[in-house]
Protein backbone atom coordinates (compact mmCIF):
# COMPACT_ATOMS: atom_id res chain seq x y z
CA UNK A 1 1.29 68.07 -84.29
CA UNK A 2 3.68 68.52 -87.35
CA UNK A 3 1.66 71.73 -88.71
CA UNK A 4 1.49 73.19 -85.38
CA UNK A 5 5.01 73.06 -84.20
CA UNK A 6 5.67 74.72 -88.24
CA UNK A 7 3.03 77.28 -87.31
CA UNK A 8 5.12 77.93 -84.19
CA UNK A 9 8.24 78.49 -85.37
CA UNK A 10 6.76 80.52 -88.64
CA UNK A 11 5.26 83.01 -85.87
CA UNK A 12 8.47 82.91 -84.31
CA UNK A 13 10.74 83.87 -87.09
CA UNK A 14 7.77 86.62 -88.13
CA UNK A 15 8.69 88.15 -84.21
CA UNK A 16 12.29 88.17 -85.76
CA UNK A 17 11.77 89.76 -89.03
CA UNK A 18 9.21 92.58 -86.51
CA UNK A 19 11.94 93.16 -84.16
CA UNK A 20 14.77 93.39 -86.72
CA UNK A 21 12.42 95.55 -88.66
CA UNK A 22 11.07 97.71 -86.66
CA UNK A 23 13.95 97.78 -83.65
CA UNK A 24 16.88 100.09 -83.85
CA UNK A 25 18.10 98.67 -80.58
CA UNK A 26 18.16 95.30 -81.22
CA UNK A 27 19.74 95.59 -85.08
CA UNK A 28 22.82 97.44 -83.14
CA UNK A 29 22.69 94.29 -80.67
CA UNK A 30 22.54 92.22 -83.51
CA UNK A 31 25.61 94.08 -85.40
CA UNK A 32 27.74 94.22 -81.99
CA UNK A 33 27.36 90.31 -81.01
CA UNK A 34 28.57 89.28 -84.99
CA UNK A 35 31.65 91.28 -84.20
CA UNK A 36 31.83 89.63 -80.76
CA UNK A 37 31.76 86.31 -82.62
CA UNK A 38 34.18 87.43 -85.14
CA UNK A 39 35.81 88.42 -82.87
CA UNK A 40 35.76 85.36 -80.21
CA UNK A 41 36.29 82.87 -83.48
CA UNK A 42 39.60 85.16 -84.65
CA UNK A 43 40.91 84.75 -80.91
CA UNK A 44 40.47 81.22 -80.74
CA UNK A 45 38.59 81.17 -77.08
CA UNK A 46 37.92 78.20 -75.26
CA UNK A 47 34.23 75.91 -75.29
CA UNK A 48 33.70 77.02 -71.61
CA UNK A 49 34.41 81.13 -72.84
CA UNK A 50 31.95 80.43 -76.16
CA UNK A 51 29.03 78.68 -74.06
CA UNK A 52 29.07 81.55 -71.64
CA UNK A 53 29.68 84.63 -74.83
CA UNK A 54 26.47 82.92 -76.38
CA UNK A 55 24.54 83.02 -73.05
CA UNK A 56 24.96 86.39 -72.51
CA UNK A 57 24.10 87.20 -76.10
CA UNK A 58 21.05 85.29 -76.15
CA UNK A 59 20.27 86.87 -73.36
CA UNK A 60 20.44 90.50 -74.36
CA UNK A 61 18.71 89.76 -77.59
CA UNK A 62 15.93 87.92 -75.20
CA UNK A 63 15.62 90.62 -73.31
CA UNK A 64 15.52 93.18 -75.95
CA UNK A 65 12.59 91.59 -77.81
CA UNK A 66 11.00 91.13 -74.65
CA UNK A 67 10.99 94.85 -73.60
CA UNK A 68 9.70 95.38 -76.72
CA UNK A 69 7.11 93.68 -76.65
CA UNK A 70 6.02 94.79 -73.08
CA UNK A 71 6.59 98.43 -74.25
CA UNK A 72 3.72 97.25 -77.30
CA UNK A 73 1.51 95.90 -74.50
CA UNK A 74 1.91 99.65 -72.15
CA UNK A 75 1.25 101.75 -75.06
CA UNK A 76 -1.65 99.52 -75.93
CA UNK A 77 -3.00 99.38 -72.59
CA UNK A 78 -2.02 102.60 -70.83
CA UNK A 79 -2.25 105.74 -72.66
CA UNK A 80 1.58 107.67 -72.94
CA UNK A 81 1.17 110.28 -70.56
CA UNK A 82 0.38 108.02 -67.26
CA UNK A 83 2.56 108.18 -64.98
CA UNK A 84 3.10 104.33 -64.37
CA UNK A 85 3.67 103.46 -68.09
CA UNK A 86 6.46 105.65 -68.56
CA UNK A 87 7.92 103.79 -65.28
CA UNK A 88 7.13 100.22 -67.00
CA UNK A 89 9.14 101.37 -69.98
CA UNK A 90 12.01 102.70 -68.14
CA UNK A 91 12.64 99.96 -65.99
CA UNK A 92 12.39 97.56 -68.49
CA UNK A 93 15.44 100.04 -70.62
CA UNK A 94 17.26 99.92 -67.48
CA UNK A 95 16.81 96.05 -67.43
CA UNK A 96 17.98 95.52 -70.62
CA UNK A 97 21.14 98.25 -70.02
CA UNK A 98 22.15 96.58 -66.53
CA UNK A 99 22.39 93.28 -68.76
CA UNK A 100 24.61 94.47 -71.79
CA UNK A 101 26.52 96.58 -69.03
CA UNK A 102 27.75 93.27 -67.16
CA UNK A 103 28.19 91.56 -70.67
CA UNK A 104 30.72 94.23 -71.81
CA UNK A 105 32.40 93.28 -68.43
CA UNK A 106 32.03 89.55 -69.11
CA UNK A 107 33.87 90.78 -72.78
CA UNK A 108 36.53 92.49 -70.90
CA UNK A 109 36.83 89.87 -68.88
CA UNK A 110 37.15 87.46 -72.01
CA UNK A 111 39.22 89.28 -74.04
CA UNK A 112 41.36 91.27 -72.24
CA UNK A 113 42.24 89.20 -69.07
């Protein structure tokens, strides 16, 4: 049980170091939610305002790996030029953009309210 959960969580952190490698998208997520945090730490927001901020950024980041990932999966199984991969691909960009759009709401919200 012990090797397997390591072999887990060694495949997990080698999806990291691929999406941080190979990812513009999800370093500038990554360089946007420390500056949140910096941010939220400098301002001195409440437990209820830092569980919800780190939702919404584990979300994001979520989702961002996982459109990756399903983007891998179209181009491997559909070539480019059909019709209904390009439509995977740009719903699952418009999933990920209606998600950071309500977080930089929920940021207003946070910050400036």
């Amino acid at each position: 049980m012990g090797s397997r959960m390591f072999r887990s969580f060694r495949n997990a952190f080698r999806g990291i170091k691929t999406v941080l490698k190979t990812e513009k998208n999800f370093r500038i997520h990554v360089i946007v939610a420390i500056l949140v945090i910096a941010l939220a730490w400098y301002r001195d927001i409440g437990q209820v305002l830092w569980v919800i901020l780190l939702l919404v950024i584990a979300l994001i980041m979520a989702l961002e790996i996982f459109n990756s990932a399903i983007e891998r999966l179209v181009d491997m199984l559909a070539p480019k030029t059909h019709n209904f991969a390009k439509e995977v691909k740009d719903l699952l960009a418009a999933m990920v953009l209606v998600v950071s759009l309500f977080a930089i709401a929920i940021g207003f919200i946070i910050f400036l309210w």
